[in-house]
N, C-alpha and C. Protein backbone atom coordinates (compact mmCIF):
# COMPACT_ATOMS: atom_id res chain seq x y z
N UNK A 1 15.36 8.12 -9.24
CA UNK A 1 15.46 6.69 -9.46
C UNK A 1 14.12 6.04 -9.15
N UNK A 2 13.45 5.20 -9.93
CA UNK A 2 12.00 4.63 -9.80
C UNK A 2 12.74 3.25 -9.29
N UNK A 3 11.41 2.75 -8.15
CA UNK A 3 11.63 1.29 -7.71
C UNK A 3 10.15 0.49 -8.52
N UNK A 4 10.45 -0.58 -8.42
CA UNK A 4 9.42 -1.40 -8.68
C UNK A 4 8.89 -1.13 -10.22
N UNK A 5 8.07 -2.10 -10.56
CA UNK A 5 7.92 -1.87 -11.31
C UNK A 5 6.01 -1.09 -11.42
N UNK A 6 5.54 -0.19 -12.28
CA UNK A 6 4.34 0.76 -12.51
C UNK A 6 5.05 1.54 -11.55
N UNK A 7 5.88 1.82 -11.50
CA UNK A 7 5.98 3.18 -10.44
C UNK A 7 5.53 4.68 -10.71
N UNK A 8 5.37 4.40 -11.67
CA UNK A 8 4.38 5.50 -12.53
C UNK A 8 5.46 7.05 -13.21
N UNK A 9 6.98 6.18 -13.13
CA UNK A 9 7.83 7.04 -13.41
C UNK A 9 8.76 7.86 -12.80
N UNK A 10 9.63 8.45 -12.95
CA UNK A 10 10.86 8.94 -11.71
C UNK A 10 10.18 9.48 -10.55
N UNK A 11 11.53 9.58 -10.01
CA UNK A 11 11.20 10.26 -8.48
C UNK A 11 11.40 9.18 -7.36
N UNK A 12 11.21 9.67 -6.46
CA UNK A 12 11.23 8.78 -4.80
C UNK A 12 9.63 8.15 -4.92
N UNK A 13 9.14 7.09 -5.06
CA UNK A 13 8.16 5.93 -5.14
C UNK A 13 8.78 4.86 -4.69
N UNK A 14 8.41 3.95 -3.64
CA UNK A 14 8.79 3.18 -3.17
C UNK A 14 7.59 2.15 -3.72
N UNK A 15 7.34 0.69 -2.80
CA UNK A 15 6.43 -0.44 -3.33
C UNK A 15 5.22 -0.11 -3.35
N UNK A 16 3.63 -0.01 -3.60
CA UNK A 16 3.05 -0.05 -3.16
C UNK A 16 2.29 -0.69 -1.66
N UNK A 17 1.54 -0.57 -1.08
CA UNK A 17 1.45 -1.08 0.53
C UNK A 17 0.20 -1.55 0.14
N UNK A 18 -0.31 -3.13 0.60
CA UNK A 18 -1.90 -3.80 0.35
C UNK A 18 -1.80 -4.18 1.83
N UNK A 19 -3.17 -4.07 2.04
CA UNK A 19 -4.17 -4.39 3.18
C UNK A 19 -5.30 -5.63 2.70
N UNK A 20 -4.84 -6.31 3.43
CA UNK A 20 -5.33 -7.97 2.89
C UNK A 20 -5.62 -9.13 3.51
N UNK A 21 -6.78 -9.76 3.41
CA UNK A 21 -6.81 -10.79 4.09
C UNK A 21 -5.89 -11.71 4.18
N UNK A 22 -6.03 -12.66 5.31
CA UNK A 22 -4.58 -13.64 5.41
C UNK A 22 -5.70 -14.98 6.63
N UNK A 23 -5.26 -15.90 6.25
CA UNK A 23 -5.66 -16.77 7.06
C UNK A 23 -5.87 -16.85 8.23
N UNK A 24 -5.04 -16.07 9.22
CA UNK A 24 -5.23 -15.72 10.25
C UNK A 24 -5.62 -14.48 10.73
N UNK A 25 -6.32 -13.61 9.60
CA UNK A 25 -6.90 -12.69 10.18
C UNK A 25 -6.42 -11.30 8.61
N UNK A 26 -5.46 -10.30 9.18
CA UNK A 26 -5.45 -9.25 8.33
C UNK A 26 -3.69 -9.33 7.64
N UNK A 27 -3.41 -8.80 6.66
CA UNK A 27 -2.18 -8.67 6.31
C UNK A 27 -1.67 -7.62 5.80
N UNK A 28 -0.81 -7.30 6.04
CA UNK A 28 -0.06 -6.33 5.51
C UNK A 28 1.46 -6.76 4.56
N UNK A 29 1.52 -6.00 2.82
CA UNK A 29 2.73 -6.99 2.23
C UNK A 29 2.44 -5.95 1.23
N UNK A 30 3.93 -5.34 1.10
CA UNK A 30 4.40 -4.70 -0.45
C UNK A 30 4.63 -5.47 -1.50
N UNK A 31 4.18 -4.36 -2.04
CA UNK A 31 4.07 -4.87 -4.06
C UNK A 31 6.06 -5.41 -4.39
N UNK A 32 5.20 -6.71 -4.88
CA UNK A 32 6.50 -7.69 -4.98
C UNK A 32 7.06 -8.67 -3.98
N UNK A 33 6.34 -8.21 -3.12
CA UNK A 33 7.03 -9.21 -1.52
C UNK A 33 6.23 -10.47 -1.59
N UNK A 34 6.65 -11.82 -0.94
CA UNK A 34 6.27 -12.56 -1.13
C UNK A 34 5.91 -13.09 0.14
N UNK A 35 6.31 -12.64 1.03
CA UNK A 35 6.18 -12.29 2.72
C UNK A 35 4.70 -11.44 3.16
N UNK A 36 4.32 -11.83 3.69
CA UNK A 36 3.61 -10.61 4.53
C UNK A 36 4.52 -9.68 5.62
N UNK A 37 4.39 -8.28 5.64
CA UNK A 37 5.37 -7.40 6.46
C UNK A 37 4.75 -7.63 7.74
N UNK A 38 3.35 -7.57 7.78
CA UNK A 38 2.81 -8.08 9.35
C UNK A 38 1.60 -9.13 8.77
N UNK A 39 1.07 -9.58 10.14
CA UNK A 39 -0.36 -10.52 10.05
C UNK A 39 -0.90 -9.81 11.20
N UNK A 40 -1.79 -9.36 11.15
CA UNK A 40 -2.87 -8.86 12.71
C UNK A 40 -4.21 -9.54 12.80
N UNK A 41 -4.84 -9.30 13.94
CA UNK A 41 -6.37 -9.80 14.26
C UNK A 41 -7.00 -8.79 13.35
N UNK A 42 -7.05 -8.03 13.35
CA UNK A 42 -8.11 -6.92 12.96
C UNK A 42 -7.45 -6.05 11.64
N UNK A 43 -8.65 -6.16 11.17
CA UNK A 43 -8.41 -4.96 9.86
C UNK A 43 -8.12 -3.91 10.23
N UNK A 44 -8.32 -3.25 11.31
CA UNK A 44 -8.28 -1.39 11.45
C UNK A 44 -6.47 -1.81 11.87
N UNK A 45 -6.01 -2.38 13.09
CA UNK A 45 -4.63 -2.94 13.00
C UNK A 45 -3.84 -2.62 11.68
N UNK A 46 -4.12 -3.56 11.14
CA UNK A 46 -3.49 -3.37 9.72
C UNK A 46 -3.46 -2.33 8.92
N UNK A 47 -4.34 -1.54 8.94
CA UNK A 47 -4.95 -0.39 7.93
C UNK A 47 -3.51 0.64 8.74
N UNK A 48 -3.76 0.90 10.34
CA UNK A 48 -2.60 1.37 10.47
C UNK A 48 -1.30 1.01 10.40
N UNK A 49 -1.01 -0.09 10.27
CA UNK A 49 0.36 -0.20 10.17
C UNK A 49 0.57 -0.08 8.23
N UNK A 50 -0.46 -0.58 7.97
CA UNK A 50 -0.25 -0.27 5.98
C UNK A 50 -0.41 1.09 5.71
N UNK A 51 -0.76 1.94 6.80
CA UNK A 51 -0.86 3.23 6.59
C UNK A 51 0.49 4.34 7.33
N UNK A 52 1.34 3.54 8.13
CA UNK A 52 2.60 3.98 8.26
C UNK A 52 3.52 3.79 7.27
N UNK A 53 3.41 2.33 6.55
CA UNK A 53 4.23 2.08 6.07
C UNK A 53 4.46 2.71 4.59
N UNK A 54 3.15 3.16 3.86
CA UNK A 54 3.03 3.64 2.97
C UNK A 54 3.91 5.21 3.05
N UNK A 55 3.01 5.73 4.28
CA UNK A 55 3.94 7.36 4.37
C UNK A 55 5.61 7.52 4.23
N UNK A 56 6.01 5.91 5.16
CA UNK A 56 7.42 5.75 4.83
C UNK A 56 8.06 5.49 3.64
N UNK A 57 7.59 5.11 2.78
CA UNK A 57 7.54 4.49 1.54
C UNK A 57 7.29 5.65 0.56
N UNK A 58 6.57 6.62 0.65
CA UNK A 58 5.88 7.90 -0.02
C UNK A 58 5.38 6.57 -1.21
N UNK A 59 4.05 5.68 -0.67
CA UNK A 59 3.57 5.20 -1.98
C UNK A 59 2.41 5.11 -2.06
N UNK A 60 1.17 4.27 -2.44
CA UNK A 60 0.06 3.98 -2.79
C UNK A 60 -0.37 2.73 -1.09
N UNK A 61 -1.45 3.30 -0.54
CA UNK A 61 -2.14 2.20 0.33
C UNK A 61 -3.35 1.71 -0.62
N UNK A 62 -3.46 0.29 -0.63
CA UNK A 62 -4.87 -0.65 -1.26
C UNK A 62 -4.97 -0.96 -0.19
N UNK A 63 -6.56 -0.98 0.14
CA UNK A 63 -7.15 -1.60 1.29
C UNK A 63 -8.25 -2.53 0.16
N UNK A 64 -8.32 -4.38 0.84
CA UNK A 64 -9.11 -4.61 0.06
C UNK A 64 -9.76 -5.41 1.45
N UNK A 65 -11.18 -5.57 1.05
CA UNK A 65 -12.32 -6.04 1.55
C UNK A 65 -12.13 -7.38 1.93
N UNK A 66 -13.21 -8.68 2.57
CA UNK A 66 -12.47 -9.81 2.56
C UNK A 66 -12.57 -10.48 1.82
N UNK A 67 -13.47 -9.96 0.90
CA UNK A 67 -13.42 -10.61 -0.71
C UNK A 67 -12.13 -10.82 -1.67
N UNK A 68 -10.83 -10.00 -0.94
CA UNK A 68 -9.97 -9.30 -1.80
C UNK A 68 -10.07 -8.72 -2.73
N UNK A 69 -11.22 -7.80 -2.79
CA UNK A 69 -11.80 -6.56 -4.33
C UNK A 69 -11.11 -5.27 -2.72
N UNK A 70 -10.52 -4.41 -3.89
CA UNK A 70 -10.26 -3.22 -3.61
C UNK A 70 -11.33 -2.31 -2.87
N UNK A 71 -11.06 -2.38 -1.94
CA UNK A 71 -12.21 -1.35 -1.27
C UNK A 71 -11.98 0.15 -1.38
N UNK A 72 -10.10 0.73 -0.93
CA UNK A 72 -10.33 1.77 -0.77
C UNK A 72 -8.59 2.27 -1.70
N UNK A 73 -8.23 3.02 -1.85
CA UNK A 73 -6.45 3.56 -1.85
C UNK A 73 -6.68 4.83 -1.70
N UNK A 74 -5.43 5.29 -0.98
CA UNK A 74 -4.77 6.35 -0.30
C UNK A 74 -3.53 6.80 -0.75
N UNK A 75 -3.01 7.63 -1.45
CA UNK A 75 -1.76 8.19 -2.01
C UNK A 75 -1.13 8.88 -1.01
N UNK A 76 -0.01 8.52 -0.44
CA UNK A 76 0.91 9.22 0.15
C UNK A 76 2.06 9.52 -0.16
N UNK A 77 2.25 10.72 -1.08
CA UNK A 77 3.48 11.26 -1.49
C UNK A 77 3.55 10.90 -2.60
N UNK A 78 2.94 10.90 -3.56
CA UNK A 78 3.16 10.34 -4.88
C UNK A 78 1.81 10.54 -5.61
N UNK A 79 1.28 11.73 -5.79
CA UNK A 79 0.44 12.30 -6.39
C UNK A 79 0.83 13.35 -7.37
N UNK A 80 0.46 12.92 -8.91
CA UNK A 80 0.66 13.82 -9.68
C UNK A 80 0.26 15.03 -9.58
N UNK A 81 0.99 16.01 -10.21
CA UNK A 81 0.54 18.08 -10.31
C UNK A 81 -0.74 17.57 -11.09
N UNK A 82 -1.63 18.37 -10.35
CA UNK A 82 -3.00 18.64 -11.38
C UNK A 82 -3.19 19.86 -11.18
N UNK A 83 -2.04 20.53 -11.66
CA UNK A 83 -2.63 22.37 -11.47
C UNK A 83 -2.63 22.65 -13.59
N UNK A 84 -3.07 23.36 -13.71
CA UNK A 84 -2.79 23.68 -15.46
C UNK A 84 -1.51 24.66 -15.47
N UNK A 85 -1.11 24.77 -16.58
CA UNK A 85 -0.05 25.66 -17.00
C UNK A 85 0.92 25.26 -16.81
């Protein structure tokens, strides 16, 4: 069963997880949420908790800069076979 939508097709994929600025500092908020899941002081803060939440999720971490341009992503559990045959 696929959630969300680009889920990039069946299987267990949950929301994607973004790492994001927020007025008061860092945010953390899945693809589609309109909430932030947390707000922290610090980016590294956030990076870990967007980086638990993703593993729980088996989905995609975006970390973006404070520009909000994509700095980094991290696939957890949801990486296509790239073997041949």
């Amino acid at each position: 069963m696929s959630k969300g939508k680009g889920s990039g097709g069946a299987g267990k994929h949950g929301k994607d997880v973004y790492v994001q600025p927020h007025p008061e500092g860092w945010q953390v908020k899945k693809q589609g949420n309109e909430r932030a899941s947390a707000v922290t002081e610090t980016k590294k803060e956030a990076e870990k908790i967007g980086r638990d939440a993703a593993r729980k999720e088996h989905s995609e971490l975006v970390i973006k800069d404070q520009h909000g341009r994509i700095q980094d992503k991290d696939s957890h559990g949801h990486d296509p076979r790239r073997t041949k045959g």
